[in-house]
C-alpha atoms as a PDB file:
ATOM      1  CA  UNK A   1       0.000   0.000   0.000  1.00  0.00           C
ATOM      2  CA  UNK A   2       2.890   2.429   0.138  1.00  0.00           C
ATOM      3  CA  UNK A   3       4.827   3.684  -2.377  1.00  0.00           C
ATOM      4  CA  UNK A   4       8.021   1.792  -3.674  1.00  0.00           C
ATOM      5  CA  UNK A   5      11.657   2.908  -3.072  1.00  0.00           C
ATOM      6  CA  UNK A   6      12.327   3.436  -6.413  1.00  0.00           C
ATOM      7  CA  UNK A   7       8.966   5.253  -7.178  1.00  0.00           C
ATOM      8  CA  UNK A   8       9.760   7.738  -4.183  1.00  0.00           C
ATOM      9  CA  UNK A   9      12.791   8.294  -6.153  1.00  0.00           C
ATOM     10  CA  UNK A  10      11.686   9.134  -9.301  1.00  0.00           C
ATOM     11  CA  UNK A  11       8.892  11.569  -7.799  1.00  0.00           C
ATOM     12  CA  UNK A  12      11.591  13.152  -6.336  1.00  0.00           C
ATOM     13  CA  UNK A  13      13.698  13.450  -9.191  1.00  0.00           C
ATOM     14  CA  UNK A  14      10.830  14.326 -11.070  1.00  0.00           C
ATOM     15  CA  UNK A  15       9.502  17.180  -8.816  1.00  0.00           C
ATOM     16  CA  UNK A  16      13.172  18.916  -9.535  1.00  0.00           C
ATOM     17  CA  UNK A  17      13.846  18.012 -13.117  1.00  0.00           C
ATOM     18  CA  UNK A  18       9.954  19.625 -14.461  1.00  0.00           C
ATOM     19  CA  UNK A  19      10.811  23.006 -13.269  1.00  0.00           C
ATOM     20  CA  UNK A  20      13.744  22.823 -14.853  1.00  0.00           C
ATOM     21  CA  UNK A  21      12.391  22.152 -17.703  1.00  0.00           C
ATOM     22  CA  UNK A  22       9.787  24.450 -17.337  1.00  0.00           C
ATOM     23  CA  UNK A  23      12.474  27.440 -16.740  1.00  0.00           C
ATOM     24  CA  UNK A  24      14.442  26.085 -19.550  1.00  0.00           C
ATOM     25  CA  UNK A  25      11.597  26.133 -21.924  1.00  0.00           C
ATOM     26  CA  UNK A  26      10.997  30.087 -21.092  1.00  0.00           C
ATOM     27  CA  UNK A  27      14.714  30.825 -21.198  1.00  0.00           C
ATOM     28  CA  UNK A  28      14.599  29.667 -24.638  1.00  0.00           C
ATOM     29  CA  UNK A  29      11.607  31.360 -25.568  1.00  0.00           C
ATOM     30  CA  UNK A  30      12.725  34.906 -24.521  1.00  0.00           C
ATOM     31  CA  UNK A  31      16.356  33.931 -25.686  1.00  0.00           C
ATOM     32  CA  UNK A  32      14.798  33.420 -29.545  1.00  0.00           C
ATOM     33  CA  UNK A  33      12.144  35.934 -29.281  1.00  0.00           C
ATOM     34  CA  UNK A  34      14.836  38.932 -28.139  1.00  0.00           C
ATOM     35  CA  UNK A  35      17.223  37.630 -30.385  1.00  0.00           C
ATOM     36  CA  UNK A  36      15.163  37.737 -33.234  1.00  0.00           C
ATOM     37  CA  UNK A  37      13.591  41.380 -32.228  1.00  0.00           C
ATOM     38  CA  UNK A  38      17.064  42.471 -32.148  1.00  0.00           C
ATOM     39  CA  UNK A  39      18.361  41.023 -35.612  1.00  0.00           C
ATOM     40  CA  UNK A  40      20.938  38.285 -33.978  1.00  0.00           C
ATOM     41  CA  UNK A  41      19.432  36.145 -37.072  1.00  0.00           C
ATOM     42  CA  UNK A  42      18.192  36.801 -40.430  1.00  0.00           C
ATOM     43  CA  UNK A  43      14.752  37.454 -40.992  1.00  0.00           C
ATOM     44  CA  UNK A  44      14.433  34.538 -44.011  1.00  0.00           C
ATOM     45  CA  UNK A  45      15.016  31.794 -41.138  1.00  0.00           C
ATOM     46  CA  UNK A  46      11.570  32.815 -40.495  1.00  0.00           C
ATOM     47  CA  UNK A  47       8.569  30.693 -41.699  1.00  0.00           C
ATOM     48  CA  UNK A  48       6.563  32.502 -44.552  1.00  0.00           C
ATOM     49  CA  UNK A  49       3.377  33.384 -42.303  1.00  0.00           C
ATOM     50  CA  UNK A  50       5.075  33.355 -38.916  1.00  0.00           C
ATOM     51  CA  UNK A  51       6.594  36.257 -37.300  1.00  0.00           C
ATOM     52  CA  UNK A  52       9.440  36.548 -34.362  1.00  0.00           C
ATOM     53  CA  UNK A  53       6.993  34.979 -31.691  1.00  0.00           C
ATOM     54  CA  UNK A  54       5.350  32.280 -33.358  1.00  0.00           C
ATOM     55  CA  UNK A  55       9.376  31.078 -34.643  1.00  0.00           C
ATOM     56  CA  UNK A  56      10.774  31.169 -30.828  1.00  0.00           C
ATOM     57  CA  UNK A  57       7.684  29.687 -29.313  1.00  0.00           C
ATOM     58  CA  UNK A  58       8.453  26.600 -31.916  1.00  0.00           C
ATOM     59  CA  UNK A  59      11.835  26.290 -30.138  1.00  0.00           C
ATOM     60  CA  UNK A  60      10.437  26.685 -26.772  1.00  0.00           C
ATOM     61  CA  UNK A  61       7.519  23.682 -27.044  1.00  0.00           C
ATOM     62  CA  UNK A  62      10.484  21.733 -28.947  1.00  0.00           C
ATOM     63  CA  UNK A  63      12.134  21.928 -26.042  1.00  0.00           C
ATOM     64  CA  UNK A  64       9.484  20.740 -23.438  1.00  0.00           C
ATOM     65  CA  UNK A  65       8.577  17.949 -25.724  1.00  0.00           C
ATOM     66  CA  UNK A  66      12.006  16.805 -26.287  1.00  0.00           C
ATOM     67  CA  UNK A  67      12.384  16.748 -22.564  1.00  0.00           C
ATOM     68  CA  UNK A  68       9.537  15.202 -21.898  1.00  0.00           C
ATOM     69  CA  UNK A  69       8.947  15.197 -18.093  1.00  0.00           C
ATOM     70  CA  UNK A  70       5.813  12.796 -18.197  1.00  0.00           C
ATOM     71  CA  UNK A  71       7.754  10.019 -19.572  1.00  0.00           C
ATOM     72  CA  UNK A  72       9.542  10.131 -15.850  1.00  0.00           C
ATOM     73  CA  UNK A  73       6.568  10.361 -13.952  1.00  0.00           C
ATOM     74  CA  UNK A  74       5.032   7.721 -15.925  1.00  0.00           C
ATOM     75  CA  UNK A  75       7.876   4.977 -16.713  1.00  0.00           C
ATOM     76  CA  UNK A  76       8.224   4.311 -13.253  1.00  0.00           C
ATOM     77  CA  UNK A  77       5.236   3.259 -11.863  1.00  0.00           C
ATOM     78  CA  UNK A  78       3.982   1.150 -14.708  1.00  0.00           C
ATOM     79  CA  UNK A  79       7.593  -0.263 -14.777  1.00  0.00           C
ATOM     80  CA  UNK A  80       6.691  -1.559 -10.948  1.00  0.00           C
ATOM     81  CA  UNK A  81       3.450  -2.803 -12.184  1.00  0.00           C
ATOM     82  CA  UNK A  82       4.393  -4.600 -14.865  1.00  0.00           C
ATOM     83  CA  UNK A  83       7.357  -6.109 -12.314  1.00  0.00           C
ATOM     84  CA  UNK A  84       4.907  -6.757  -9.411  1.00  0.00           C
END
């Protein structure tokens, strides 16, 4: 009825390494967006109908979804189940 060693583990790990991510994720967004406002890149890397927002918030979901926090939070316990 209590929770596994392991599983404490990973919720542990887990409940650091999503903010992280989180905070990474937003760092990239206002690193892109800034950058782009202030010409650190040309304007044709651009997408045709996309402006400097819509091109850094590309890099910034790229970057939660490459992380990919829930596949922590989720390995882990069906991992035990399928074990137990």
């Amino acid at each position: 009825m209590s929770k596994a060693p392991i599983q404490k583990f990973a919720d542990f790990v887990a409940s650091i390494f999503v903010p992280t991510v989180v905070a990474m994720s937003l760092v990239t967004l206002l690193g892109w967006y800034f950058g782009g406002v202030m010409g650190a890149y040309p304007e044709d890397w651009l997408p045709n109908t996309g402006n400097y927002f819509v091109f850094a918030l590309m890099f910034s979901i790229s970057v939660v979804v490459i992380a990919c926090p829930c596949a922590l939070g989720l390995a882990t316990p069906t991992a035990i189940m399928v074990a137990t």
